[in-house]
C-alpha atoms as a PDB file:
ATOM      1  CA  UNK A   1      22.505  -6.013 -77.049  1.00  0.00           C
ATOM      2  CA  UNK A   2      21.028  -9.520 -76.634  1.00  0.00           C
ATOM      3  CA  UNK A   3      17.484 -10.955 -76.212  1.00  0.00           C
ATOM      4  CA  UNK A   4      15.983 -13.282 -74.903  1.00  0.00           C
ATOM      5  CA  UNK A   5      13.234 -15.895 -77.189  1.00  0.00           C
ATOM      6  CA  UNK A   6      10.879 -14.453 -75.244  1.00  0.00           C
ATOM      7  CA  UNK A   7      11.629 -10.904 -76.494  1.00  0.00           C
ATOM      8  CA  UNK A   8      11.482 -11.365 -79.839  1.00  0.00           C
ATOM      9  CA  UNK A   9       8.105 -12.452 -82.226  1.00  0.00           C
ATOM     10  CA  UNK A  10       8.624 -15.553 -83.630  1.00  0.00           C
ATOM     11  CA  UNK A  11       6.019 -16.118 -86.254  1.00  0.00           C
ATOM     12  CA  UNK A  12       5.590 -19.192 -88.237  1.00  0.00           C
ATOM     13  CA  UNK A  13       4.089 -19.213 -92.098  1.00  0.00           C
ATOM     14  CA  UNK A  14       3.344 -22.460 -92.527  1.00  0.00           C
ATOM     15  CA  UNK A  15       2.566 -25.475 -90.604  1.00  0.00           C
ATOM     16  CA  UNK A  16       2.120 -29.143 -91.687  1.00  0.00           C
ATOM     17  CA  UNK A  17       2.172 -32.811 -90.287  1.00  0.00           C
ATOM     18  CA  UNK A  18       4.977 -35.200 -91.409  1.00  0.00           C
ATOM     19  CA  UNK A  19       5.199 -39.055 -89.920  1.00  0.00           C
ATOM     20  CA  UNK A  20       3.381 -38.327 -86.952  1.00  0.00           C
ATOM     21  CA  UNK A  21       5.884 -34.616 -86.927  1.00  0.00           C
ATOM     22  CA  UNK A  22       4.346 -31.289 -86.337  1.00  0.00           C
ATOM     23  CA  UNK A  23       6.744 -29.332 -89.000  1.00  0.00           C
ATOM     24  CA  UNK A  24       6.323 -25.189 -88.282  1.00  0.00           C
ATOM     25  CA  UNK A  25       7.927 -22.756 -90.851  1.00  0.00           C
ATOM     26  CA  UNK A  26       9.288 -19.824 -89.478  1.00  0.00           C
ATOM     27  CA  UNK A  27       9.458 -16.114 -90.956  1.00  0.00           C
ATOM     28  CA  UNK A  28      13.566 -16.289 -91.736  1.00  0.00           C
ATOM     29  CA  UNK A  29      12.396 -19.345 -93.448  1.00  0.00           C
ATOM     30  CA  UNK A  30      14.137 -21.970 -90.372  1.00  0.00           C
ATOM     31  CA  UNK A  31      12.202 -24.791 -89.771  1.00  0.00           C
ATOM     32  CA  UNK A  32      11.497 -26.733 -86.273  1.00  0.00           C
ATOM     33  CA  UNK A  33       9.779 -29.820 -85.779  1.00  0.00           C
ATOM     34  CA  UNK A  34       8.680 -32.341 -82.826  1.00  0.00           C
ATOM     35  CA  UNK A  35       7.075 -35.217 -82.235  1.00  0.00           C
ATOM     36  CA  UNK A  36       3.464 -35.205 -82.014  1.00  0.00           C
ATOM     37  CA  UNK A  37       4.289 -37.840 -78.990  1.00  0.00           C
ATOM     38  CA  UNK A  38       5.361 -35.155 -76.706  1.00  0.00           C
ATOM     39  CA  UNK A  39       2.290 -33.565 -76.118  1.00  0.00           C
ATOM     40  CA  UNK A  40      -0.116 -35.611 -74.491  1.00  0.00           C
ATOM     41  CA  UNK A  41      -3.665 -34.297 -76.728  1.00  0.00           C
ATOM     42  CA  UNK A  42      -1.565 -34.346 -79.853  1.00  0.00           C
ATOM     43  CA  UNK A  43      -0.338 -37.794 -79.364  1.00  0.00           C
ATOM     44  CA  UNK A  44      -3.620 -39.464 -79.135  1.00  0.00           C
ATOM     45  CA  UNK A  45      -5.077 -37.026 -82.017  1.00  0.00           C
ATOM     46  CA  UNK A  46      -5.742 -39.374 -85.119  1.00  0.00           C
ATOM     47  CA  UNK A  47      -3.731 -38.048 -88.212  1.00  0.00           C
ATOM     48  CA  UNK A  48      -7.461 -36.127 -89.573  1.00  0.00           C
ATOM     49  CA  UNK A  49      -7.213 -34.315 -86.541  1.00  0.00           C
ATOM     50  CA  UNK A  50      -4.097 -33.574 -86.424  1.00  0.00           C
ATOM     51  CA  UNK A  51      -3.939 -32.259 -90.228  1.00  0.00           C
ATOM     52  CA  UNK A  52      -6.739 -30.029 -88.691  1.00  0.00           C
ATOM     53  CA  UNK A  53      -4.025 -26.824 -87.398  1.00  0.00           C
ATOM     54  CA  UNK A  54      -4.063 -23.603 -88.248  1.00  0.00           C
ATOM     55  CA  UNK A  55      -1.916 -20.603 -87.517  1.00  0.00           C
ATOM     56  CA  UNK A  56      -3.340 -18.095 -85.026  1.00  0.00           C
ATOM     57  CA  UNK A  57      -2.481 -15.060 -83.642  1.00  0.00           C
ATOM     58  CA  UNK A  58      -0.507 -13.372 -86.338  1.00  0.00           C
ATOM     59  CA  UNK A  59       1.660 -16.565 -86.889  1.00  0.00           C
ATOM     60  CA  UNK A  60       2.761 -16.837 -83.088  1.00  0.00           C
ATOM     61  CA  UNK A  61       0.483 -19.523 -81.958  1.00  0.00           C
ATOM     62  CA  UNK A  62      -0.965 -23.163 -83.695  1.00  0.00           C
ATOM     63  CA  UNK A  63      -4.265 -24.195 -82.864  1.00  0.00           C
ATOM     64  CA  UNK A  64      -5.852 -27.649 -83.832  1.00  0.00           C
ATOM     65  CA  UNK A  65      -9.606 -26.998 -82.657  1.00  0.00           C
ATOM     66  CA  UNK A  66     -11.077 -30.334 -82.649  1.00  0.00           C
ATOM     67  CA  UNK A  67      -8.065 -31.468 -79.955  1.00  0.00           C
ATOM     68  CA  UNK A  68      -8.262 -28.035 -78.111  1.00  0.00           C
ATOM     69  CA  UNK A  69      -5.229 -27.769 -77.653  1.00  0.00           C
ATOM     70  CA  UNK A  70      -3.212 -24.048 -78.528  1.00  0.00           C
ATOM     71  CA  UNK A  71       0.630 -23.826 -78.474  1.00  0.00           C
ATOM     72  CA  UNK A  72       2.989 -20.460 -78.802  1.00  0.00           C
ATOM     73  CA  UNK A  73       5.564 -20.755 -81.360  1.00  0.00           C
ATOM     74  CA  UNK A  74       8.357 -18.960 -78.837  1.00  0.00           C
ATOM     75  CA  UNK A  75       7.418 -22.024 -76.488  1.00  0.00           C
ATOM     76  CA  UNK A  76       7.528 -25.055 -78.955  1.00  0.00           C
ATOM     77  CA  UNK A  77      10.956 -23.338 -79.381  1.00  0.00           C
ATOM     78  CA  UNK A  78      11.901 -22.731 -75.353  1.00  0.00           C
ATOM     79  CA  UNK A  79      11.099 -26.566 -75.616  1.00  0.00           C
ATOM     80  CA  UNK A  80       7.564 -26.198 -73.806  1.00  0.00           C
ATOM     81  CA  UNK A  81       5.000 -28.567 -76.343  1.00  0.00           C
ATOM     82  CA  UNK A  82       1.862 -29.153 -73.672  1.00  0.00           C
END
């Protein structure tokens, strides 16, 4: 049987920023990372704000209040960042 991303919760455990890098740890302990360039709020965000993220919705989502901005971890990984 196979799945699709989409069909399977992703949750990350820890999140940090890295050189202007939004670093996500993942449950099976795999990490993914992206620019904070490719996502337009993120990429103006000074490094305070971006520092500001927390993991939401039962480690499937990041969200960095101050920038209002909310991503799903199964999109960052589909390749959708904002």
């Amino acid at each position: 049987m196979t799945y699709s991303v989409t069909e399977i919760e992703i949750k990350a455990t820890k999140v940090w920023v890295e050189n202007r890098t939004i670093c996500i740890r993942l449950e099976d302990e795999r990490e993914i990372r992206f620019l904070v360039s490719k996502n337009r709020r993120l990429a103006k965000a000074s490094l305070k704000d971006l520092l500001e993220v927390e993991i939401i919705c039962n480690g499937t989502g990041l969200h960095w209040e101050k920038l209002d901005e909310d991503l799903s971890v199964s999109g960052i990984l589909q390749g959708r960042l904002g």
